[in-house]
Protein backbone atom coordinates (compact mmCIF):
# COMPACT_ATOMS: atom_id res chain seq x y z
CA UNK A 1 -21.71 -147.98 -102.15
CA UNK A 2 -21.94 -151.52 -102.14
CA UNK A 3 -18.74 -153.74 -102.70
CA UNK A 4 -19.46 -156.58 -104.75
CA UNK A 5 -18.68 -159.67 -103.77
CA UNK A 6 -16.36 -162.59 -104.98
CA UNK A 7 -18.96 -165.44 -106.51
CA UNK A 8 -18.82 -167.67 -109.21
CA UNK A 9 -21.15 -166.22 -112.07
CA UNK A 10 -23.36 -167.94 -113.94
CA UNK A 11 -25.10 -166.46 -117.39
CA UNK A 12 -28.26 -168.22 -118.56
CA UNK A 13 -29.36 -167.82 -121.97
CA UNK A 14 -32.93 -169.00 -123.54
CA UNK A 15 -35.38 -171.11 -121.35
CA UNK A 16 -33.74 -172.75 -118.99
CA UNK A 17 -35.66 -174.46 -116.24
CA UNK A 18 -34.86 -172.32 -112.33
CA UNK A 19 -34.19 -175.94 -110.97
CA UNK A 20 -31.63 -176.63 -113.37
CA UNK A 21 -29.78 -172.94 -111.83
CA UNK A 22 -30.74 -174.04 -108.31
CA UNK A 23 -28.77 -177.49 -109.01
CA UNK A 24 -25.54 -175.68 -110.02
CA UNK A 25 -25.85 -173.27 -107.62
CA UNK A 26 -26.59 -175.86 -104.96
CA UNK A 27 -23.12 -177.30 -105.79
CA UNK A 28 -21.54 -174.10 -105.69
CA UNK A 29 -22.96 -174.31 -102.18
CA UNK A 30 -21.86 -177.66 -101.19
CA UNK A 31 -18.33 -176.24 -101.51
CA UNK A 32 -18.77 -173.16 -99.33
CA UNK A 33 -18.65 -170.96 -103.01
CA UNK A 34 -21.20 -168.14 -103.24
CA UNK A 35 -22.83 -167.97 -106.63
CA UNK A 36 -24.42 -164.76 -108.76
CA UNK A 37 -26.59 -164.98 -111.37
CA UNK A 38 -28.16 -163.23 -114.49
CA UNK A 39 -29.90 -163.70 -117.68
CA UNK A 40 -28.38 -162.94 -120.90
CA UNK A 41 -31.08 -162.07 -123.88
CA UNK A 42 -28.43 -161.62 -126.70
CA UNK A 43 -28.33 -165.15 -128.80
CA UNK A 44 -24.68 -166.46 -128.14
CA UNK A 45 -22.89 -169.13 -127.74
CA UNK A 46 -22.69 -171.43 -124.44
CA UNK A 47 -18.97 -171.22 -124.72
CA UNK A 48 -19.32 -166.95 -124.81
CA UNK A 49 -21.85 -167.15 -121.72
CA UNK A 50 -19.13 -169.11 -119.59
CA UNK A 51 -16.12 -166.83 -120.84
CA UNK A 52 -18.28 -163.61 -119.91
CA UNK A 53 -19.30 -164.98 -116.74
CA UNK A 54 -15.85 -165.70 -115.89
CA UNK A 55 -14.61 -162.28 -116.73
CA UNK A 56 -17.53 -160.77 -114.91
CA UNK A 57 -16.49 -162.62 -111.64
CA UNK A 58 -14.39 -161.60 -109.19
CA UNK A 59 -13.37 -165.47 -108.61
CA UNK A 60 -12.14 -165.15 -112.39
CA UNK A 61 -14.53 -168.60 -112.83
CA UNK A 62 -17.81 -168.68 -114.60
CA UNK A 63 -20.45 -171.06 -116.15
CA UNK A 64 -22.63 -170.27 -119.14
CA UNK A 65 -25.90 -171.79 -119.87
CA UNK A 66 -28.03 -171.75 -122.88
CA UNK A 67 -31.39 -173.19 -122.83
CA UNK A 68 -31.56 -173.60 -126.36
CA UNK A 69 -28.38 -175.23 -127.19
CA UNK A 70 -29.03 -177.22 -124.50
CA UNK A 71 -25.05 -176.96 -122.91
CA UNK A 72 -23.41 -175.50 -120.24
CA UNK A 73 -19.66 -174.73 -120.23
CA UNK A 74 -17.74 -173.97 -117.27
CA UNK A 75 -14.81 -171.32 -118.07
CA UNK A 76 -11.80 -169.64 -116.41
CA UNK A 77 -10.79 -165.48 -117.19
CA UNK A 78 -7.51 -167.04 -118.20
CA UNK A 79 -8.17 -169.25 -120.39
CA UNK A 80 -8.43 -168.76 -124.08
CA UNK A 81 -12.38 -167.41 -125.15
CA UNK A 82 -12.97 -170.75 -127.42
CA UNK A 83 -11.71 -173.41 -124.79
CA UNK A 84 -13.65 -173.87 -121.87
CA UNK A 85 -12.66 -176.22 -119.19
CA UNK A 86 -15.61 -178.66 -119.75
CA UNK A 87 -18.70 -178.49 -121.16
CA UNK A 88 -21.80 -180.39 -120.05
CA UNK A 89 -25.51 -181.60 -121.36
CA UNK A 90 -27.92 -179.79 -119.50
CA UNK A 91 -30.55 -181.43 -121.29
CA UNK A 92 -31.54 -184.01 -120.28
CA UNK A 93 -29.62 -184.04 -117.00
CA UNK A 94 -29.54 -184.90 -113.86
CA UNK A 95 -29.90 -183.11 -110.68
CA UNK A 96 -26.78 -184.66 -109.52
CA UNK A 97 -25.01 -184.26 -113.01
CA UNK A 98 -25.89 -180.61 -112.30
CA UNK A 99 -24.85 -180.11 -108.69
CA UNK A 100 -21.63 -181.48 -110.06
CA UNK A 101 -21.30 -179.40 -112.64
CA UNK A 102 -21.56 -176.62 -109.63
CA UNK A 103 -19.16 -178.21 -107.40
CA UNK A 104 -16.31 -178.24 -110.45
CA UNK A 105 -16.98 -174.94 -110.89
CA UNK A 106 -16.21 -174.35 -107.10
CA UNK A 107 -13.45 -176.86 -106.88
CA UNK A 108 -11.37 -174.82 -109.66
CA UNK A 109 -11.80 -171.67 -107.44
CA UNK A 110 -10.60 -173.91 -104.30
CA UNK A 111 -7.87 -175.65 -106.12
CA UNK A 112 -9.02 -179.03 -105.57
CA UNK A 113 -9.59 -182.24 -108.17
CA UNK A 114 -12.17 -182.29 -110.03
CA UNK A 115 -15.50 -184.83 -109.60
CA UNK A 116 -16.19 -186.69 -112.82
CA UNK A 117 -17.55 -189.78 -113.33
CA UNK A 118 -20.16 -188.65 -115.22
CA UNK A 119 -21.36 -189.07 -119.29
CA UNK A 120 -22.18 -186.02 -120.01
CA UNK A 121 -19.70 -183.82 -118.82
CA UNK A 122 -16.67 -183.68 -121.06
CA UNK A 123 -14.55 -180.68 -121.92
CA UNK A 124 -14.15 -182.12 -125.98
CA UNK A 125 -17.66 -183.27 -126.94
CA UNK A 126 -15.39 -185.78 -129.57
CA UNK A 127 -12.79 -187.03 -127.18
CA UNK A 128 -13.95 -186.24 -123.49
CA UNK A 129 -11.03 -185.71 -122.19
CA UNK A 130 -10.15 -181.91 -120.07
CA UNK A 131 -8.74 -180.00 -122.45
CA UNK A 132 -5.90 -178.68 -119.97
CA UNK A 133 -3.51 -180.64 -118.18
CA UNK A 134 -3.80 -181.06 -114.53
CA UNK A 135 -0.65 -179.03 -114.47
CA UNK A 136 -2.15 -175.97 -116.29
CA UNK A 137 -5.39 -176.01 -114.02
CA UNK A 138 -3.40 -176.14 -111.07
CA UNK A 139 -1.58 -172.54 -112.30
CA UNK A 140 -4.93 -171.14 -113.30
CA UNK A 141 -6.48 -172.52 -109.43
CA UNK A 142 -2.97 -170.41 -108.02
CA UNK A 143 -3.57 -167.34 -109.95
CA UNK A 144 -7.09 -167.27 -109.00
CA UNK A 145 -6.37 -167.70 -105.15
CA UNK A 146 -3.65 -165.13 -105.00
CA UNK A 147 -6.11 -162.62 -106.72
CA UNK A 148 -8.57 -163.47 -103.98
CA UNK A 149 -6.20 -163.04 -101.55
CA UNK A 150 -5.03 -159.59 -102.55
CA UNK A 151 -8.47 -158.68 -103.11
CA UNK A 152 -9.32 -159.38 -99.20
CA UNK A 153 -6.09 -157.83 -98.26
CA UNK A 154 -7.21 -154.70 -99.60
CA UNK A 155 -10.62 -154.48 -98.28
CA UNK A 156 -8.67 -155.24 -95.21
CA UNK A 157 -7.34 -151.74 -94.99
């Protein structure tokens, strides 16, 4: 049996372009964060993708992307199912507005700041401002490490 292991997810919806995943996941990679990925064929919401990629990973982090709406949202298990952590234009973007959008998604599993600096990505598409203070974040970032950690502890023994 194999044991599945911890990765960000990421859930693509609709036609969405391989480099655009291989940006994101490139991120991912920048920060030493392994990524998984599927394809969703259900129509849904960019928001839902990111939530159920979250819950699906064993990181508790996930980012949902939907060709057609033209948005990706990264998400957290913990956090409510309607308020992602940010949400980004996919379309047209970058390949560094991607990658970034990969290493935020890595950096909330690590516990470090967030990279910004970039148009597109806002977690309010009316005020652009993270919807969770830093404080919050950082309790979400300490739940998910101590989850990690117990998880390794166990396959430990």
């Amino acid at each position: 049996m194999e044991v599945e292991k911890p990765a960000v997810r990421i859930l693509v919806s609709g036609d969405v372009a391989m480099e655009m995943l291989h940006c994101v996941c490139w991120g991912l990679e920048e920060e030493g964060i392994p990524a998984s990925w599927g394809k969703v064929v259900e129509d849904t919401t960019t928001i839902s993708l990111a939530k159920r990629a979250a819950c699906e990973s064993l990181l508790h982090v996930g980012i949902g992307i939907s060709g057609e709406l033209r948005e990706a949202a990264l998400h957290h298990r913990d956090l409510p199912d309607e308020k992602p952590l940010l949400i980004a234009a996919v379309n047209p973007a970058t390949r560094e507005e991607l990658v970034c959008l990969g290493k935020n998604a890595a950096r909330l599993v690590k516990g470090n700041p967030l990279c910004f600096g970039n148009e597109n990505i806002t977690s309010d598409c009316e005020s652009g401002h993270l919807l969770w203070p830093p404080e919050a974040i950082e309790q979400i970032v300490s739940g998910v490490l101590d989850t990690l950690r117990n998880h390794l502890q166990k396959r430990k023994i």
